[in-house]
N, C-alpha and C. Protein backbone atom coordinates (compact mmCIF):
# COMPACT_ATOMS: atom_id res chain seq x y z
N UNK A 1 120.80 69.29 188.70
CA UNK A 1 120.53 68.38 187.61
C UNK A 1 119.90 69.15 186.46
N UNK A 2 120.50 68.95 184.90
CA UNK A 2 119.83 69.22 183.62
C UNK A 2 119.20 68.38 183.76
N UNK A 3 118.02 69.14 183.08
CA UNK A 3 116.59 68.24 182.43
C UNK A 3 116.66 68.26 181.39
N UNK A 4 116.16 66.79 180.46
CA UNK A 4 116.40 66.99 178.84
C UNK A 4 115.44 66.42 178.31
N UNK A 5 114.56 67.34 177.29
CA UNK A 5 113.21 66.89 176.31
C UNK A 5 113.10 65.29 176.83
N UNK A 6 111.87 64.64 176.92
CA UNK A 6 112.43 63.11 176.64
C UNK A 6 112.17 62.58 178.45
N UNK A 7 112.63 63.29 178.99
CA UNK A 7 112.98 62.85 180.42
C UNK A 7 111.69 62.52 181.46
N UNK A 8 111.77 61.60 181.95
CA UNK A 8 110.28 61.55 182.58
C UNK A 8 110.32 62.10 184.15
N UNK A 9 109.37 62.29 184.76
CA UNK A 9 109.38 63.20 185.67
C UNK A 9 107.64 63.29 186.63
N UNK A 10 108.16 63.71 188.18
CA UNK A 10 106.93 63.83 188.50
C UNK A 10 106.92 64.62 189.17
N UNK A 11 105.61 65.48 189.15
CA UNK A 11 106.07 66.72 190.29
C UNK A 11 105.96 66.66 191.48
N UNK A 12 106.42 67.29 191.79
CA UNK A 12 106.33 66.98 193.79
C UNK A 12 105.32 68.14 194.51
N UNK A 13 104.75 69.14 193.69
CA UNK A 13 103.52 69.46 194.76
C UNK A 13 102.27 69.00 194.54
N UNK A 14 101.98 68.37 194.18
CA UNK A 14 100.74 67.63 193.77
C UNK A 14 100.64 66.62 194.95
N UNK A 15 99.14 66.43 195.05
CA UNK A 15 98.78 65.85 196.46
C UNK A 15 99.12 64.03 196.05
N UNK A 16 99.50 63.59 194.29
CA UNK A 16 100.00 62.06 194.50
C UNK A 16 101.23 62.58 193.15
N UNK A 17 101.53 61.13 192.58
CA UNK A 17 102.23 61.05 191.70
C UNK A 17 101.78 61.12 190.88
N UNK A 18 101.79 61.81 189.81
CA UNK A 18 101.36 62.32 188.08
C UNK A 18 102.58 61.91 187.42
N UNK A 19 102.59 60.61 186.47
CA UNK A 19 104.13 60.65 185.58
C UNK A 19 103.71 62.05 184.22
N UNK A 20 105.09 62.54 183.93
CA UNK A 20 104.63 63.67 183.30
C UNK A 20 106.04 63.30 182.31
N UNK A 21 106.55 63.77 181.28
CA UNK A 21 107.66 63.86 180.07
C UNK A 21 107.92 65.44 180.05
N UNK A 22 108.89 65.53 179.98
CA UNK A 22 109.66 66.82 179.70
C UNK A 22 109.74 66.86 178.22
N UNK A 23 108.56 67.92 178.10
CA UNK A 23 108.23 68.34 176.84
C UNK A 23 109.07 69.33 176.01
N UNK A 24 109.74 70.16 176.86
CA UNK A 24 110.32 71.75 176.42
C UNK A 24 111.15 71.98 177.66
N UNK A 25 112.38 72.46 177.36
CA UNK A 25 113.33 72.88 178.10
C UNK A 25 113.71 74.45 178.56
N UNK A 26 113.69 75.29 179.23
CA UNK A 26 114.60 76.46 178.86
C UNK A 26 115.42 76.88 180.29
N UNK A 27 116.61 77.49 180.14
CA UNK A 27 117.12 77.37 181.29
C UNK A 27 117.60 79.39 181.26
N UNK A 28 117.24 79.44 182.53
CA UNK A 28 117.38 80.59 183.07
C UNK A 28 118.38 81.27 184.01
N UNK A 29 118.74 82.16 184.15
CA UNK A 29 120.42 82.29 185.63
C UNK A 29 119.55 83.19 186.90
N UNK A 30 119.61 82.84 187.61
CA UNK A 30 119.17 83.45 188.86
C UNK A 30 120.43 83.39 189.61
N UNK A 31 120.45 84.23 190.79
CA UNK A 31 121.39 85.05 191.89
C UNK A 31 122.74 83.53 191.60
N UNK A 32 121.95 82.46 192.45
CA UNK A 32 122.52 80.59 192.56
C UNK A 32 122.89 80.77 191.38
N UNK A 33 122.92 80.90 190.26
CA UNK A 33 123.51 79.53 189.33
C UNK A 33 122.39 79.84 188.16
N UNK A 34 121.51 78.39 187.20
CA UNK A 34 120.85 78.27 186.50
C UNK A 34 119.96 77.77 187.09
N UNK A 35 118.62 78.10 186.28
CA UNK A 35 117.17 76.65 186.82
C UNK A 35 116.80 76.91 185.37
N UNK A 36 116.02 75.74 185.43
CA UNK A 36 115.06 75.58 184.23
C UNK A 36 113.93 75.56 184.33
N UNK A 37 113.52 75.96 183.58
CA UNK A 37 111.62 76.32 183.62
C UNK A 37 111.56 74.87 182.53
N UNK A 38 110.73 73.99 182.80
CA UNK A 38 110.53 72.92 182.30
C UNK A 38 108.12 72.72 182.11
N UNK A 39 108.14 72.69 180.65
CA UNK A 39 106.83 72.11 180.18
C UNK A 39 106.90 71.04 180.34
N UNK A 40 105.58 70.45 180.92
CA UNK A 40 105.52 69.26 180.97
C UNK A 40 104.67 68.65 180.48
N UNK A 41 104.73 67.30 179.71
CA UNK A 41 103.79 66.55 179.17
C UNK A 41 102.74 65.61 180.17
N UNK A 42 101.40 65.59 180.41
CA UNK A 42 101.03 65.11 181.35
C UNK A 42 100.35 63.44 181.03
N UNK A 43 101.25 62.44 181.46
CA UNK A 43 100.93 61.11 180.62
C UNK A 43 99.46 60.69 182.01
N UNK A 44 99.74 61.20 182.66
CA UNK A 44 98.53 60.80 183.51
C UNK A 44 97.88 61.93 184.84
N UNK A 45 96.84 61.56 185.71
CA UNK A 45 96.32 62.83 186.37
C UNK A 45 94.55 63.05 185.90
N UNK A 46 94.34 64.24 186.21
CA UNK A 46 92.73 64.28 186.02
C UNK A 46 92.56 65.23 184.42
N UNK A 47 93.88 66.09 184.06
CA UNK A 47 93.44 66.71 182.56
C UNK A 47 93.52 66.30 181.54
N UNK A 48 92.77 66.63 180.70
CA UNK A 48 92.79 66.06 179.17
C UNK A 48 93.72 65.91 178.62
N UNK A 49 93.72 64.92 177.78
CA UNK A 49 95.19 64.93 176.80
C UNK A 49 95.45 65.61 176.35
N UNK A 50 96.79 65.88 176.32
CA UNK A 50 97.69 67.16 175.38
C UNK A 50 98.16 68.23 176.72
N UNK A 51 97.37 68.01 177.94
CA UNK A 51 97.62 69.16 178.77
C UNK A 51 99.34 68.95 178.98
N UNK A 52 100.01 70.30 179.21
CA UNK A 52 101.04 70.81 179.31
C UNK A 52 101.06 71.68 180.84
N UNK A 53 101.72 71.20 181.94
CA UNK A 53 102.33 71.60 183.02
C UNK A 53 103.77 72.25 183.10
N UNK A 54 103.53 73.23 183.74
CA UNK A 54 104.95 74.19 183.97
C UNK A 54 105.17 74.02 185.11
N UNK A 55 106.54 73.72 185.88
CA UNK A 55 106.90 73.83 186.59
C UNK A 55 108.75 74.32 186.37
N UNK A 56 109.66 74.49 187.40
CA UNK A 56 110.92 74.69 187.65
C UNK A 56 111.37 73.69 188.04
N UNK A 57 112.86 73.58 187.65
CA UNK A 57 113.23 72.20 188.01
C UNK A 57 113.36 71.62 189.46
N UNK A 58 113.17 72.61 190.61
CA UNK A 58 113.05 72.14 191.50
C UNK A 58 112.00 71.69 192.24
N UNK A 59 110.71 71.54 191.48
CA UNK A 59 109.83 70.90 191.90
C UNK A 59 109.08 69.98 191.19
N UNK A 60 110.66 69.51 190.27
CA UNK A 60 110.05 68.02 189.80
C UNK A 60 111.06 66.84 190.25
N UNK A 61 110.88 65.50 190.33
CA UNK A 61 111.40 64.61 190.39
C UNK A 61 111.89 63.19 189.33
N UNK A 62 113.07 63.38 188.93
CA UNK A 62 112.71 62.48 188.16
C UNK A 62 113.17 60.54 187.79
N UNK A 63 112.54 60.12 187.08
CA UNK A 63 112.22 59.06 186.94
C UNK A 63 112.87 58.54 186.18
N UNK A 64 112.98 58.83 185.13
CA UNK A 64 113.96 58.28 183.86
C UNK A 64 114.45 59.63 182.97
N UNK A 65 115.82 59.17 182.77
CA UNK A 65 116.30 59.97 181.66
C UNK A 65 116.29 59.21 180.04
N UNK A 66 116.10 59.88 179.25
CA UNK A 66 116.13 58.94 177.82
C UNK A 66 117.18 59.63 177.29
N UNK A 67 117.35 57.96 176.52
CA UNK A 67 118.52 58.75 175.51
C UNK A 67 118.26 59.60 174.25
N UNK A 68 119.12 58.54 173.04
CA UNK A 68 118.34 59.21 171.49
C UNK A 68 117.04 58.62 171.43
N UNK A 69 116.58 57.78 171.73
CA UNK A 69 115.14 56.68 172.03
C UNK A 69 113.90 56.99 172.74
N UNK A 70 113.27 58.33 173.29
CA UNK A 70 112.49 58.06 174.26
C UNK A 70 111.13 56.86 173.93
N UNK A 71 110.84 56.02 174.83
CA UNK A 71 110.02 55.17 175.20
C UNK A 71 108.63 55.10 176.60
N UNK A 72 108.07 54.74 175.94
CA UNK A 72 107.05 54.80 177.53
C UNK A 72 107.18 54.12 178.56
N UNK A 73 107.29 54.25 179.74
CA UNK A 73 107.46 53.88 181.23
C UNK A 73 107.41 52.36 180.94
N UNK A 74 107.83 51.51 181.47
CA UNK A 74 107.46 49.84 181.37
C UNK A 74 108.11 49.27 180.19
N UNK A 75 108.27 50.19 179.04
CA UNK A 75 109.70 49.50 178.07
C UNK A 75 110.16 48.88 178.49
N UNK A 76 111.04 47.70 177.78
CA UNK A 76 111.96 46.78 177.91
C UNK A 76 113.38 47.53 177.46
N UNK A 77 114.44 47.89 178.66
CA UNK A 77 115.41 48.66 178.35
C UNK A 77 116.42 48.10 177.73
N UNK A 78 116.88 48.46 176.77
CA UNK A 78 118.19 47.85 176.01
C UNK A 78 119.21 49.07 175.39
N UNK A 79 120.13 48.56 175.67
CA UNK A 79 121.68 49.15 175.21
C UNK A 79 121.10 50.87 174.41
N UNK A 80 120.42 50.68 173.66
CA UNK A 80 120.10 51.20 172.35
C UNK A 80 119.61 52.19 173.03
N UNK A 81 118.77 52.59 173.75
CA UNK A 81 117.85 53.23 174.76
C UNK A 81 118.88 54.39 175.48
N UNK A 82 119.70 53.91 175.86
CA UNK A 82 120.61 54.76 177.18
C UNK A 82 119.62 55.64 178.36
N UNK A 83 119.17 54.18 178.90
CA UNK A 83 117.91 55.30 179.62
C UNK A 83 118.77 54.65 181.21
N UNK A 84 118.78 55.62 181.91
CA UNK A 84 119.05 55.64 183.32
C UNK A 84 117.98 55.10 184.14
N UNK A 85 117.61 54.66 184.95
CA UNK A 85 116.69 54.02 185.72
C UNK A 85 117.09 54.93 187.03
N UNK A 86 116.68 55.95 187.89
CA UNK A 86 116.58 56.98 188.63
C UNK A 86 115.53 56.27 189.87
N UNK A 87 116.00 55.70 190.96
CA UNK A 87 115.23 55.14 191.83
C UNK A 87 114.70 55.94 192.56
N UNK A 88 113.37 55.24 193.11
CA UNK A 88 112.33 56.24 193.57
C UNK A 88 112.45 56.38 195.05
């Protein structure tokens, strides 16, 4: 799976769920294929606002994709949005 700016996401080594936004993208080629090194925006958790988490895309999970629209979690989704709903 591409990850795209916008995209919400949670990581999976953390001892709960942190919702986090995919802040910054960059994608890399290893031996497999591609991964992406993905910044993350941290909308919740114990650090201050603005903090930024790095992880690879394989140790995040995600939650919603946005379209041209990103919105915060609990939006009311409409047409306009093109947001995927990614069950947990």
């Amino acid at each position: 799976m591409m990850y795209r700016t916008g995209d919400y996401v949670y990581p999976t080594d953390l001892t709960r769920r942190f919702l986090c936004r995919v802040a910054a993208t960059e994608s890399v080629r290893i031996d497999t294929g591609v991964a992406q090194i993905l910044r993350l925006e941290a909308l919740e958790g114990p650090w201050p606002a603005g903090t930024l988490l790095v992880r690879l895309d394989d140790r995040v999970r995600q939650v919603w994709r946005t379209g041209r629209r990103a919105r915060r979690p609990g939006a009311t989704v409409t047409a306009v949005d093109q947001r995927e709903r990614i069950p947990a």
